[in-house]
Protein backbone atom coordinates (compact mmCIF):
# COMPACT_ATOMS: atom_id res chain seq x y z
CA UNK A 1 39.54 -93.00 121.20
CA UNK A 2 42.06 -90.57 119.82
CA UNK A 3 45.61 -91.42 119.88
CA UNK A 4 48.42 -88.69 118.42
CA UNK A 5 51.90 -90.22 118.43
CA UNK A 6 54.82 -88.00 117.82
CA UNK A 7 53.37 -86.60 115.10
CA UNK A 8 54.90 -83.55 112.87
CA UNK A 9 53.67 -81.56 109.97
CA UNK A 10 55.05 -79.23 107.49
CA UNK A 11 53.80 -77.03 105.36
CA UNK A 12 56.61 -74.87 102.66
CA UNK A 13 59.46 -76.76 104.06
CA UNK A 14 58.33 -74.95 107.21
CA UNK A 15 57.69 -77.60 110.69
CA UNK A 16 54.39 -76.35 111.93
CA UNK A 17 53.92 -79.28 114.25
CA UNK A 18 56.36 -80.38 115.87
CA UNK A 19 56.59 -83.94 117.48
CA UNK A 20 53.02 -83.63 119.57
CA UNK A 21 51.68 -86.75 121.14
CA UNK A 22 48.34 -86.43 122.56
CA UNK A 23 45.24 -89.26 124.47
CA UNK A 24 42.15 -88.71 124.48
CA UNK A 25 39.37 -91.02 125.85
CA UNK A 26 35.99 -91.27 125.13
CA UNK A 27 33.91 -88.81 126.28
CA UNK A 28 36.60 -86.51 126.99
CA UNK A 29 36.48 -82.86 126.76
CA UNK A 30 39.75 -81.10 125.65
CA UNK A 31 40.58 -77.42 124.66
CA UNK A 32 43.69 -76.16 122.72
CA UNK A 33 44.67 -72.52 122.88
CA UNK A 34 47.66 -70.37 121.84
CA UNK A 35 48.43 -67.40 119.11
CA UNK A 36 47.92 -67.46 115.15
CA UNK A 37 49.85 -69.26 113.66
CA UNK A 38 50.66 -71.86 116.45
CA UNK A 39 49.70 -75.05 114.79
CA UNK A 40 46.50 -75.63 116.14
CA UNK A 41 44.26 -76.08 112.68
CA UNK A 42 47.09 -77.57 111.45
CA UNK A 43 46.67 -80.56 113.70
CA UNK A 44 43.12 -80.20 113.38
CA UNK A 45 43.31 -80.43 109.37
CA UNK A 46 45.65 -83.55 110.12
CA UNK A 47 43.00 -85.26 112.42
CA UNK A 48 41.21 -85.36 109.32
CA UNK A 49 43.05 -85.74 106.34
CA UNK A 50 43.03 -82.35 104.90
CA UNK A 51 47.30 -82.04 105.77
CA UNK A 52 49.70 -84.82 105.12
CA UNK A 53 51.53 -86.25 108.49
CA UNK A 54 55.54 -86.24 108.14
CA UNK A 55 56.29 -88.13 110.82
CA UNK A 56 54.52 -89.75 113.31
CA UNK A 57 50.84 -91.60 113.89
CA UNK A 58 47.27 -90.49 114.42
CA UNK A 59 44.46 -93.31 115.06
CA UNK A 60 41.05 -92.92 116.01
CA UNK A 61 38.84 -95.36 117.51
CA UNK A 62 41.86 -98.01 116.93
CA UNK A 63 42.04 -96.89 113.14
CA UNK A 64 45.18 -95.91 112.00
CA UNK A 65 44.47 -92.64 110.07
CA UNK A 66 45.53 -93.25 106.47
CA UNK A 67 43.61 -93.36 102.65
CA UNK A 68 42.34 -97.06 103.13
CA UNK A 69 40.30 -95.86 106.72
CA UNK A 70 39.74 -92.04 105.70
CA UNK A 71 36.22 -92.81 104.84
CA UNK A 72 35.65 -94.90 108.18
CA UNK A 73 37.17 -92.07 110.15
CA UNK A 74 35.13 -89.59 108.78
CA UNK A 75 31.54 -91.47 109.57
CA UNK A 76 32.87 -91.09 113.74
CA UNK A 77 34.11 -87.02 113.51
CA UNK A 78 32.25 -83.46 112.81
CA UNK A 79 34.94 -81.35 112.11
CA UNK A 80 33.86 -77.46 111.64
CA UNK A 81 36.65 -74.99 110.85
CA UNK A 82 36.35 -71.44 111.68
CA UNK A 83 34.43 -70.31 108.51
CA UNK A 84 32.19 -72.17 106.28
CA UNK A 85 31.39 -71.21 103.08
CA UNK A 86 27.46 -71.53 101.32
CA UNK A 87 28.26 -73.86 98.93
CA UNK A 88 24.95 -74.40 97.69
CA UNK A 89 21.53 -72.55 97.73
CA UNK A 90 19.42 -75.09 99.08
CA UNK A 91 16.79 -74.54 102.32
CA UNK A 92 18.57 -75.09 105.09
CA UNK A 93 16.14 -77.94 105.99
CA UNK A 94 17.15 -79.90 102.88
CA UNK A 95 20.72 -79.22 103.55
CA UNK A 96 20.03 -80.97 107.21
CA UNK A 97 18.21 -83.92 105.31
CA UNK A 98 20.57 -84.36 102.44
CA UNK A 99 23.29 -87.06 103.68
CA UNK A 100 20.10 -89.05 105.38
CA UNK A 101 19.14 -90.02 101.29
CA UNK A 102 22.32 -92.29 101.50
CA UNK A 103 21.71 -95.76 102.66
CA UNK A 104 24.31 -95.74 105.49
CA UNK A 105 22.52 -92.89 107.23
CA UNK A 106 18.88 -93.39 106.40
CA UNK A 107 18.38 -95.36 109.71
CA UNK A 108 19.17 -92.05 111.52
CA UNK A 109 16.35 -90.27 109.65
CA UNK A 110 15.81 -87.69 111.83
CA UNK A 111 12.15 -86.70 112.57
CA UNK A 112 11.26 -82.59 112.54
CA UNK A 113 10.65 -82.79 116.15
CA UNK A 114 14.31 -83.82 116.69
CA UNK A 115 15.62 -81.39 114.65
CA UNK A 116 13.43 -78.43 116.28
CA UNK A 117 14.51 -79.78 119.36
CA UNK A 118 18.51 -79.09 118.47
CA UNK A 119 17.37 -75.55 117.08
CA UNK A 120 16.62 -74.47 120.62
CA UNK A 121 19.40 -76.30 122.30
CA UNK A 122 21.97 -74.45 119.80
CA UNK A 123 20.22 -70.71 119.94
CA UNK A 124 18.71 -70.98 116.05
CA UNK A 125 15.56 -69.50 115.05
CA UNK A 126 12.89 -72.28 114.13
CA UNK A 127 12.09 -70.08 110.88
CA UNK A 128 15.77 -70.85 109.45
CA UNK A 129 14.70 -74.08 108.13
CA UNK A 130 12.95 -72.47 105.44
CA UNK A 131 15.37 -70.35 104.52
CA UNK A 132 18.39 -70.52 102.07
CA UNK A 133 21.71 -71.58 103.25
CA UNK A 134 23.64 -68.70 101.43
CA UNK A 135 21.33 -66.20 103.38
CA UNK A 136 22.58 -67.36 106.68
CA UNK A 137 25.40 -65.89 108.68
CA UNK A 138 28.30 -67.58 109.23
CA UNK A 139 27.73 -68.54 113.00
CA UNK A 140 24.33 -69.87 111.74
CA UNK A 141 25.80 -72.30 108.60
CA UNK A 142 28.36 -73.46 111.31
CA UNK A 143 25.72 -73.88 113.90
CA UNK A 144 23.49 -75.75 111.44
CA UNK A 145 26.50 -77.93 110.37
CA UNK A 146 26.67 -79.13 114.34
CA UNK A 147 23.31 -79.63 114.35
CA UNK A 148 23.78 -82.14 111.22
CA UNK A 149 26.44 -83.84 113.01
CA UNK A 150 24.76 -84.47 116.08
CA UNK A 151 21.85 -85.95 114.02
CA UNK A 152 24.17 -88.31 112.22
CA UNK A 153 25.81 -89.43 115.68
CA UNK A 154 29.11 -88.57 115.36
CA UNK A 155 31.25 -89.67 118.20
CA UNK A 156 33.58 -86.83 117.99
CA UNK A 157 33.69 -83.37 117.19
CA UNK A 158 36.85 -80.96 116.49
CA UNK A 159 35.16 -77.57 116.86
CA UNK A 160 38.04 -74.57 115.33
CA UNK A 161 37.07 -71.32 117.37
CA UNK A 162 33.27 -72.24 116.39
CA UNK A 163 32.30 -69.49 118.89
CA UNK A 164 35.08 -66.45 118.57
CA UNK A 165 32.61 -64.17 116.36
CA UNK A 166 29.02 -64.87 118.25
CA UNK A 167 27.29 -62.84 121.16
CA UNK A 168 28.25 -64.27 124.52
CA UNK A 169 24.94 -66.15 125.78
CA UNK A 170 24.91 -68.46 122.57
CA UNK A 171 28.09 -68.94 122.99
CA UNK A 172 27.60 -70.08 126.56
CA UNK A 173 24.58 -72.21 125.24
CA UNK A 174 26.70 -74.11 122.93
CA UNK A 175 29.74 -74.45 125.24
CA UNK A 176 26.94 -76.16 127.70
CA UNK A 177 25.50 -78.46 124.89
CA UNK A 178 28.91 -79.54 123.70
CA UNK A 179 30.30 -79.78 127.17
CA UNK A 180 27.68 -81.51 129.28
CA UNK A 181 27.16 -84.37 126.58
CA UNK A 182 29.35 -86.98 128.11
CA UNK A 183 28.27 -89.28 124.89
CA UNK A 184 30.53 -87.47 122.63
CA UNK A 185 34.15 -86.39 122.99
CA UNK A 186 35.26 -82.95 122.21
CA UNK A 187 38.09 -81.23 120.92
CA UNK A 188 38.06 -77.20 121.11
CA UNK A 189 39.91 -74.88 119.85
CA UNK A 190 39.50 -71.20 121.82
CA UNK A 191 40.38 -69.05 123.72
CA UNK A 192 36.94 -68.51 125.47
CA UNK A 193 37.00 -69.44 129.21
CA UNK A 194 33.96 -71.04 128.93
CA UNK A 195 35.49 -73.59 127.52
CA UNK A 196 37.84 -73.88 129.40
CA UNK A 197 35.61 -74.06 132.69
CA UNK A 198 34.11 -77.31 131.07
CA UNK A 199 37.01 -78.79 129.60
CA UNK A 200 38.20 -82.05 131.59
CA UNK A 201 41.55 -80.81 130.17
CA UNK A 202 43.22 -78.12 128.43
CA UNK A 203 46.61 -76.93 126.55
CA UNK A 204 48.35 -74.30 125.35
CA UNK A 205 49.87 -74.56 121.98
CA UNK A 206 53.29 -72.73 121.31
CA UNK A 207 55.89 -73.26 118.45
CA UNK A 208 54.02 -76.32 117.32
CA UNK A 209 53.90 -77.73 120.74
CA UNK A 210 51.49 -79.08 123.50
CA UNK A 211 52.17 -77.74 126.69
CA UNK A 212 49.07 -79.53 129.21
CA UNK A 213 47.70 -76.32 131.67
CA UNK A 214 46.69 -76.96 135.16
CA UNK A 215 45.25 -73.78 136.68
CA UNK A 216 41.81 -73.16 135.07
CA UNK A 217 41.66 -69.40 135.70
CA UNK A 218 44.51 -68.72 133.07
């Protein structure tokens, strides 16, 4: 499903990821950890098209990622850095309905039962929907984002240290929603060991390296 091939990435003249080839298979669960600066958005902002690659290939679901299948890549991934800005003052239940209004999507019209449904799987208060996205914390707009995701069916999901800043039972709540969905593959960034209990497998990221962990009570 997601093939890295020697891949590098520079940013400032500076190598920030260096030569990393990675596999993952459908379904998969996968968690990346290591210190600031280690490379690990980097790759994520690569997976996406947000950083140029220098060297190297990244394909996903047999497309090679590049500016003619950008737009097909991006209807199979939910990718949700560490912070998210309110860009816009809408209710949070229009922001949920908005990208359903465009033809590709609006056979995945999600009913409100559905979507109250993935407000209790992912710890949010029903009474959110009404209110306005700029009012929300920043666990909640990322939380809500996920919730989006899911509704649109997206295959994968790069999640950036989505739960570093949130109490520790939702954070356990979403590790076990993400986790124990074997329909969608997951890539993590964290240092929680939640995570890392779930994850099918895990690395450590160093120098712009991969280095694949064995022993899941690092």
């Amino acid at each position: 499903m997601i093939k890295i091939n020697n891949v590098c990435i520079s940013i400032n003249n500076k190598e920030i990821v260096k030569d990393i080839s990675l596999l993952v298979s459908k379904g998969e669960k996968v968690v990346i950890y290591g210190r600031s600066g280690s490379g690990k958005s980097s790759l994520f902002k690569s997976m996406v098209g947000i950083l140029k690659v220098d060297e190297g290939i990244i394909s996903i679901n047999g497309l090679i990622l590049n500016h003619k299948n950008i737009g097909e890549i991006h209807n199979h991934i939910c990718y949700m850095p560490q912070a998210i800005a309110a860009f816009c003052d809408e209710s949070v239940l229009d922001f949920i309905y908005f990208p359903f209004s465009f033809k590709s999507n609006k056979s995945l019209n999600p009913d409100k039962k559905e979507i109250l449904d993935l407000f209790d799987k992912l710890s949010l208060r029903q009474d959110l929907l009404a209110q306005k996205i700029s009012t929300l914390s920043g666990g909640e707009r990322q939380r809500v984002a996920l919730l989006r995701g899911v509704l649109l069916k997206r295959e994968i999901f790069l999640l950036d240290e989505i739960t570093s800043s949130i109490d520790k039972d939702t954070s356990k709540t979403i590790v076990k929603f993400f986790m124990e969905n074997r329909d969608i593959t997951v890539i993590s960034i964290s240092h929680d060991k939640e995570w890392i209990e779930f994850a099918d497998s895990y690395y450590q990221m160093a120098d712009g390296q991969l280095i694949e962990e064995t022993d899941h009570d690092e």
